[in-house]
C-alpha atoms as a PDB file:
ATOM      1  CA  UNK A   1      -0.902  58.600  56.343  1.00  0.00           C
ATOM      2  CA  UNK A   2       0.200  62.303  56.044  1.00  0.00           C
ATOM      3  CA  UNK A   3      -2.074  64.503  57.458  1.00  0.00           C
ATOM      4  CA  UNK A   4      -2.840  66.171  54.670  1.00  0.00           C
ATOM      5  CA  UNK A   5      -4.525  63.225  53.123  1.00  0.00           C
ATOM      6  CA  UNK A   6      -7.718  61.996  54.131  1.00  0.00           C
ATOM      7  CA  UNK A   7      -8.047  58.566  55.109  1.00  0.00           C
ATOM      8  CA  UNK A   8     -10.114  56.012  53.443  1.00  0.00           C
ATOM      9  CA  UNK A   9     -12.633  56.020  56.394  1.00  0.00           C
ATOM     10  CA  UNK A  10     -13.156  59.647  55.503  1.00  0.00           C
ATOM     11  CA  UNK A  11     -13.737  58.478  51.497  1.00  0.00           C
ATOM     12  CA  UNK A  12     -16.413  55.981  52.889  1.00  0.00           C
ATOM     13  CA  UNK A  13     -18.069  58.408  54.696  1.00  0.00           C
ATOM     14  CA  UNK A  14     -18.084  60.870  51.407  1.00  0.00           C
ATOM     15  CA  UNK A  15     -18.953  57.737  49.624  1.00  0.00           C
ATOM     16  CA  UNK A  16     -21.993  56.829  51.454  1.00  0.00           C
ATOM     17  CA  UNK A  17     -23.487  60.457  52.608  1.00  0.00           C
ATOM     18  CA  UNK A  18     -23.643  60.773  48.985  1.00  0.00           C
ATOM     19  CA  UNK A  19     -20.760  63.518  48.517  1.00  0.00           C
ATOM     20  CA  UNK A  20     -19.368  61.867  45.495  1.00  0.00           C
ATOM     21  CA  UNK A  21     -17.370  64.699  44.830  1.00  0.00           C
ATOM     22  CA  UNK A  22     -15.957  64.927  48.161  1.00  0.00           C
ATOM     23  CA  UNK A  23     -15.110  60.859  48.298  1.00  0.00           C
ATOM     24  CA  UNK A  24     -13.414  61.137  44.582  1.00  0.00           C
ATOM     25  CA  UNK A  25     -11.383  63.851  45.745  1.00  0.00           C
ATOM     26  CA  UNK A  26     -10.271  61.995  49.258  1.00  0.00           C
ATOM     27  CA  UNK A  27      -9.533  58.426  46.919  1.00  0.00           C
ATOM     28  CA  UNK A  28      -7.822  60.275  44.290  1.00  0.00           C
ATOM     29  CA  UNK A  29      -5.508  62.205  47.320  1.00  0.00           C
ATOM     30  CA  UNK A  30      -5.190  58.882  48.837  1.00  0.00           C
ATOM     31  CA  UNK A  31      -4.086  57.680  45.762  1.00  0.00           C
ATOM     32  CA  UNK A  32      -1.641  60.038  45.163  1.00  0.00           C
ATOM     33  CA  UNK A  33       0.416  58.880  48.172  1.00  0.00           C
ATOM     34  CA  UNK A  34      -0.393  54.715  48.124  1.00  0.00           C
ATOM     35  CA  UNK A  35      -0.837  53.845  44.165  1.00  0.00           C
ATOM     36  CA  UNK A  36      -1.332  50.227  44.761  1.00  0.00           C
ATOM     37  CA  UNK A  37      -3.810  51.114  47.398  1.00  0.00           C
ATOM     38  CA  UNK A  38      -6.860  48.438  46.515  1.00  0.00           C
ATOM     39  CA  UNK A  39      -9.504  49.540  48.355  1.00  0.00           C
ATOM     40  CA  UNK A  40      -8.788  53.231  47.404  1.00  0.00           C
ATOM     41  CA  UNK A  41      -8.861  52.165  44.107  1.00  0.00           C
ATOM     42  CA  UNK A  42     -12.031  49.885  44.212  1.00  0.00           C
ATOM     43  CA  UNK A  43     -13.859  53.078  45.975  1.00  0.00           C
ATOM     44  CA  UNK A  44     -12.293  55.549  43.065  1.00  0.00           C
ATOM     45  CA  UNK A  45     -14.103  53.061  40.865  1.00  0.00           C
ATOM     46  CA  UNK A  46     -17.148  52.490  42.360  1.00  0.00           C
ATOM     47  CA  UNK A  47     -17.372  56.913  42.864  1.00  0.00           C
ATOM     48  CA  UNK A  48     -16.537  57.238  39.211  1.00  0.00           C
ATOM     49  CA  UNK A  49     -20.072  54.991  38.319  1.00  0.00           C
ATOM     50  CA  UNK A  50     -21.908  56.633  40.384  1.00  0.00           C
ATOM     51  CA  UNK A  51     -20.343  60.014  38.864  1.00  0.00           C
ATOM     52  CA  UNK A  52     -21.076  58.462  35.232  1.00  0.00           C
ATOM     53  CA  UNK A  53     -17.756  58.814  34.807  1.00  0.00           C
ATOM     54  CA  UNK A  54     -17.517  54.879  32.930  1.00  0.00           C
ATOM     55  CA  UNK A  55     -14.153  55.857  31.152  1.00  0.00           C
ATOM     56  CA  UNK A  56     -13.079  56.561  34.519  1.00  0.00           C
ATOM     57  CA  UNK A  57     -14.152  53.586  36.338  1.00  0.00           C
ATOM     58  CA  UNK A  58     -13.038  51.731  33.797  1.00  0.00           C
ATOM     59  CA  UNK A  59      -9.609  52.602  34.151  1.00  0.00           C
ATOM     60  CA  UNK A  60      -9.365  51.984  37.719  1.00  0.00           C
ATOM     61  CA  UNK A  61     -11.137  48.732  37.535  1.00  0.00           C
ATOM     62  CA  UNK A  62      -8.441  47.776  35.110  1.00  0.00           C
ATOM     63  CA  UNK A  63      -5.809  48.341  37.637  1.00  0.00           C
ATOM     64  CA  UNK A  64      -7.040  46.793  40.139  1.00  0.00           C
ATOM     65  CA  UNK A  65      -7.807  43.303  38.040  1.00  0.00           C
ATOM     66  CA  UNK A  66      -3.897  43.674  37.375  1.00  0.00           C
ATOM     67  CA  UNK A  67      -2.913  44.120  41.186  1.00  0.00           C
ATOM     68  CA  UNK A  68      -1.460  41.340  42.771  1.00  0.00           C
ATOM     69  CA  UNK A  69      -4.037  41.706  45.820  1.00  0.00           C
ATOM     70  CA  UNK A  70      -6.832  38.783  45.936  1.00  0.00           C
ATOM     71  CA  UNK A  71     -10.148  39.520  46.441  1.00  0.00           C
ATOM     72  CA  UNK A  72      -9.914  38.527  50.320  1.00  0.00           C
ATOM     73  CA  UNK A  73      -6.800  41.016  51.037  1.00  0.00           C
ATOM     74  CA  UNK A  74      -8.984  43.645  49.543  1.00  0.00           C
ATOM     75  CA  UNK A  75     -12.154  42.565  51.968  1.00  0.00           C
ATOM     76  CA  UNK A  76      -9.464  42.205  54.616  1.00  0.00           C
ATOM     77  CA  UNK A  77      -7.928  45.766  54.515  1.00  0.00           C
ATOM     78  CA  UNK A  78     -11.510  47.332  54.071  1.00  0.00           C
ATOM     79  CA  UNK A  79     -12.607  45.858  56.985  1.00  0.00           C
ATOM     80  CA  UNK A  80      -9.268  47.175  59.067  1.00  0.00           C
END
């Protein structure tokens, strides 16, 4: 990934130090670069509920359901 973009290890961290608005901007960056990116997208989601953002999460939820990625590829590249 460019090095301008933070990596989805960085979002996690954000993510679970509780810097929700750090991890939003690091999935939505990530995103910017890797659209179909399902993990990205499952953490944008999962950053928007905790941000009470439901319109938001929503939205990305919505894509991902419509990815062709199964639930295992997801697990799969989260864990890599």
């Amino acid at each position: 990934m460019s090095e301008n973009v933070p990596s989805l290890q960085d979002a996690v961290a954000h993510f679970q130090s509780g810097r929700l608005a750090d991890a939003d901007a690091a999935c939505r960056a990530i995103l910017s670069v890797r659209p179909g990116n399902p993990v990205a997208r499952l953490l944008a989601g999962e950053v928007a509920v905790a941000q009470h953002r439901n319109a938001a999460a929503v939205e990305h939820f919505r894509v991902l359901a419509q990815s062709p990625a199964t639930p295992v590829e997801i697990q799969h590249r989260a864990c890599s």
